[in-house]
Protein backbone atom coordinates (compact mmCIF):
# COMPACT_ATOMS: atom_id res chain seq x y z
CA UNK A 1 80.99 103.21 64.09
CA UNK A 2 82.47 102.46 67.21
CA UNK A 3 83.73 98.85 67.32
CA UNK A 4 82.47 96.58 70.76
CA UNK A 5 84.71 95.59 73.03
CA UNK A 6 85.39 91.83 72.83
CA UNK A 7 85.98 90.30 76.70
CA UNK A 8 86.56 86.71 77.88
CA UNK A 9 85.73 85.80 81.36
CA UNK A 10 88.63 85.09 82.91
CA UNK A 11 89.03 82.88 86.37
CA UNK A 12 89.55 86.66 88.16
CA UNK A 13 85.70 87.50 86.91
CA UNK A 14 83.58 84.91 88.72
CA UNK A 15 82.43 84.77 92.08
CA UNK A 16 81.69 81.53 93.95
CA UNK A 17 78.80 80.67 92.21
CA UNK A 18 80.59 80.11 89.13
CA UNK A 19 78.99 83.32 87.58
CA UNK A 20 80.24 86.96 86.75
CA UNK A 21 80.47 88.93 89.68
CA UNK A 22 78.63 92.26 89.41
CA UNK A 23 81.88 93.88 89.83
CA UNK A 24 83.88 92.33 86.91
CA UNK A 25 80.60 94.17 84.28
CA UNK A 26 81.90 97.14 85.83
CA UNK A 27 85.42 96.84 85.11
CA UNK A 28 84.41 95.56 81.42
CA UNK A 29 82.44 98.77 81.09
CA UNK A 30 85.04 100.99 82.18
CA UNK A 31 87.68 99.10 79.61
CA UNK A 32 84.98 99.55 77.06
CA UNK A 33 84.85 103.40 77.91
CA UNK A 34 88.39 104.00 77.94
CA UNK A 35 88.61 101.94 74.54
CA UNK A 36 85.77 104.53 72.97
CA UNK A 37 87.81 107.68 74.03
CA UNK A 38 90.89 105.87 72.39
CA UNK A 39 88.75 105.26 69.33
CA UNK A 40 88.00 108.67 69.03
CA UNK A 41 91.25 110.08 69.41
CA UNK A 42 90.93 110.95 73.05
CA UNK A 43 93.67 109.33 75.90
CA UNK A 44 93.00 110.43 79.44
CA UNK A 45 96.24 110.86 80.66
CA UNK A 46 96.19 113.39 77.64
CA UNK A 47 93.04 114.96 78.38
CA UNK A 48 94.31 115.32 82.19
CA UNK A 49 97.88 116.64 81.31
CA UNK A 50 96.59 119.09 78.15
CA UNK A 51 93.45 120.19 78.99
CA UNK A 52 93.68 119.39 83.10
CA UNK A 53 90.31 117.42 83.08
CA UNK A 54 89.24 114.09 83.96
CA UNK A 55 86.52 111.76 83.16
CA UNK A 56 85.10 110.22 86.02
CA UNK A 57 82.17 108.57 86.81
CA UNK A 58 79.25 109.95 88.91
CA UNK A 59 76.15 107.93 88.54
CA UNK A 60 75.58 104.25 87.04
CA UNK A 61 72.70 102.41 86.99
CA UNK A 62 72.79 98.71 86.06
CA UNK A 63 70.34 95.82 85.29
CA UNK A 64 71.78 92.17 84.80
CA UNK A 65 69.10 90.39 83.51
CA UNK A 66 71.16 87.21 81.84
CA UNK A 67 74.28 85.27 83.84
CA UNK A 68 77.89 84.99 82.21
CA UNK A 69 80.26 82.07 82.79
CA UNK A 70 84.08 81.32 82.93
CA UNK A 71 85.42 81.65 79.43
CA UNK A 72 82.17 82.54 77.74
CA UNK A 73 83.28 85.48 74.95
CA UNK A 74 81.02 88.98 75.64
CA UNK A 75 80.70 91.83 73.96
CA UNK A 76 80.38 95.70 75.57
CA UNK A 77 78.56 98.35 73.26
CA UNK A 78 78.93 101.83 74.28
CA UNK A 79 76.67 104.55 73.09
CA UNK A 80 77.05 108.30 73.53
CA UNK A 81 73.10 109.24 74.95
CA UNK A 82 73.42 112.53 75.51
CA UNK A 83 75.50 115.51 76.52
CA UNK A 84 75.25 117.85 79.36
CA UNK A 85 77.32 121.13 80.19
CA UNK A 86 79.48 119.17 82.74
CA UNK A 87 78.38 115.63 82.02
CA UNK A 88 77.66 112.96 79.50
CA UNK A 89 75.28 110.23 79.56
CA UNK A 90 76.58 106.86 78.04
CA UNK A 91 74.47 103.83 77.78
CA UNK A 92 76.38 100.34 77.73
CA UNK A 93 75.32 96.88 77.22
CA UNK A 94 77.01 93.79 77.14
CA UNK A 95 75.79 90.96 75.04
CA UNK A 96 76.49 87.13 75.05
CA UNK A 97 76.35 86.04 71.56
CA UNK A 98 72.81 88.19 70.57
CA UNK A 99 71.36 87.48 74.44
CA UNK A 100 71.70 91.24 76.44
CA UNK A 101 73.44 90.02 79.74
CA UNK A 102 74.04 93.89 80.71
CA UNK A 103 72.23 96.96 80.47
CA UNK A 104 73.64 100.06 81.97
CA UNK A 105 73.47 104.03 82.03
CA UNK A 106 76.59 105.64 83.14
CA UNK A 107 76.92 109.69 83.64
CA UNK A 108 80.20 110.58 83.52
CA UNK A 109 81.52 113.93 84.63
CA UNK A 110 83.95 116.23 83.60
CA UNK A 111 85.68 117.56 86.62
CA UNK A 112 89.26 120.05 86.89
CA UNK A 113 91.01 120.17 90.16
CA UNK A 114 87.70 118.04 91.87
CA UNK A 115 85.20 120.38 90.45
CA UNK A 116 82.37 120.42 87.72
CA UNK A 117 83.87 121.96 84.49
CA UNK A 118 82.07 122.65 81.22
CA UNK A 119 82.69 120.01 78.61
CA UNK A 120 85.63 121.47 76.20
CA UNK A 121 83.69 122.43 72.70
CA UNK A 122 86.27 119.78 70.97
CA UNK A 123 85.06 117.53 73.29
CA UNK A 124 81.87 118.14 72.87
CA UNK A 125 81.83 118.43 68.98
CA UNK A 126 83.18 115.05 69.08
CA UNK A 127 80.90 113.54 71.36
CA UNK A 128 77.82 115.33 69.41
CA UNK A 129 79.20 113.71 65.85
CA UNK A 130 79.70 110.42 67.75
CA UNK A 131 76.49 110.45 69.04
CA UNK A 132 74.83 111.72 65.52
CA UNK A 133 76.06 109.12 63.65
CA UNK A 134 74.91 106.91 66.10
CA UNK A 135 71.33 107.93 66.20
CA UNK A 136 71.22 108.27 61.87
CA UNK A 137 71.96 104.41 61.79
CA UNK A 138 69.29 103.10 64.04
């Protein structure tokens, strides 16, 4: 199992109001997806320089149903959902204590050289066991 991503809001992470700013539960999710590619055995920069692909992210959508505060300790869960040719589908929350503060659905895409490519079968195979032993625990 994939281990959450422990965050503490940091001065940098609230807006005005004393809150989270949308933004900052983007850049926790993207630390939390770079953290389950290191988890599996996967580093970008190696992907990029071995294979020549990248993992970037084409669609998001994102409900924030609870509110985060300065110093408060959250947690981001990521989730392989599914697998495309080109694309997979990850699903992230982010929890305060057991209160969902996050819910997101991010499609990332592999792309060579700006376009599509097919998702490398190690890749893949990966993703699929990931994603497996997910789904046999819930």
């Amino acid at each position: 199992m994939i281990a959450p991503l422990q965050i503490r809001v940091g001065a940098g992470d609230v807006d005005f109001s004393g809150f989270v700013h949308h933004a900052a539960h983007l850049r926790f999710m993207e630390r939390a997806r770079t953290e389950l590619l290191r988890e599996l055995g996967l580093e970008q920069r190696a992907l990029a320089e071995t294979e020549g692909i990248l993992l970037v992210v084409r669609a998001m959508r994102i409900d924030i149903p609870g509110l985060a505060r300065l110093d408060e300790e959250l947690e981001v869960k990521t989730t392989v959902a599914g697998l495309g040719a080109a694309t997979l589908e990850l699903e992230q929350k982010i929890f305060r204590g057991r209160e969902p503060i996050v819910d997101a659905r991010a499609t990332v895409a592999v792309v060579c050289n700006g376009r599509p490519r097919r998702l490398p079968v190690e890749l893949r195979e990966t993703f699929e066991r990931v994603a497996g032993e997910w789904a046999a625990k819930t």
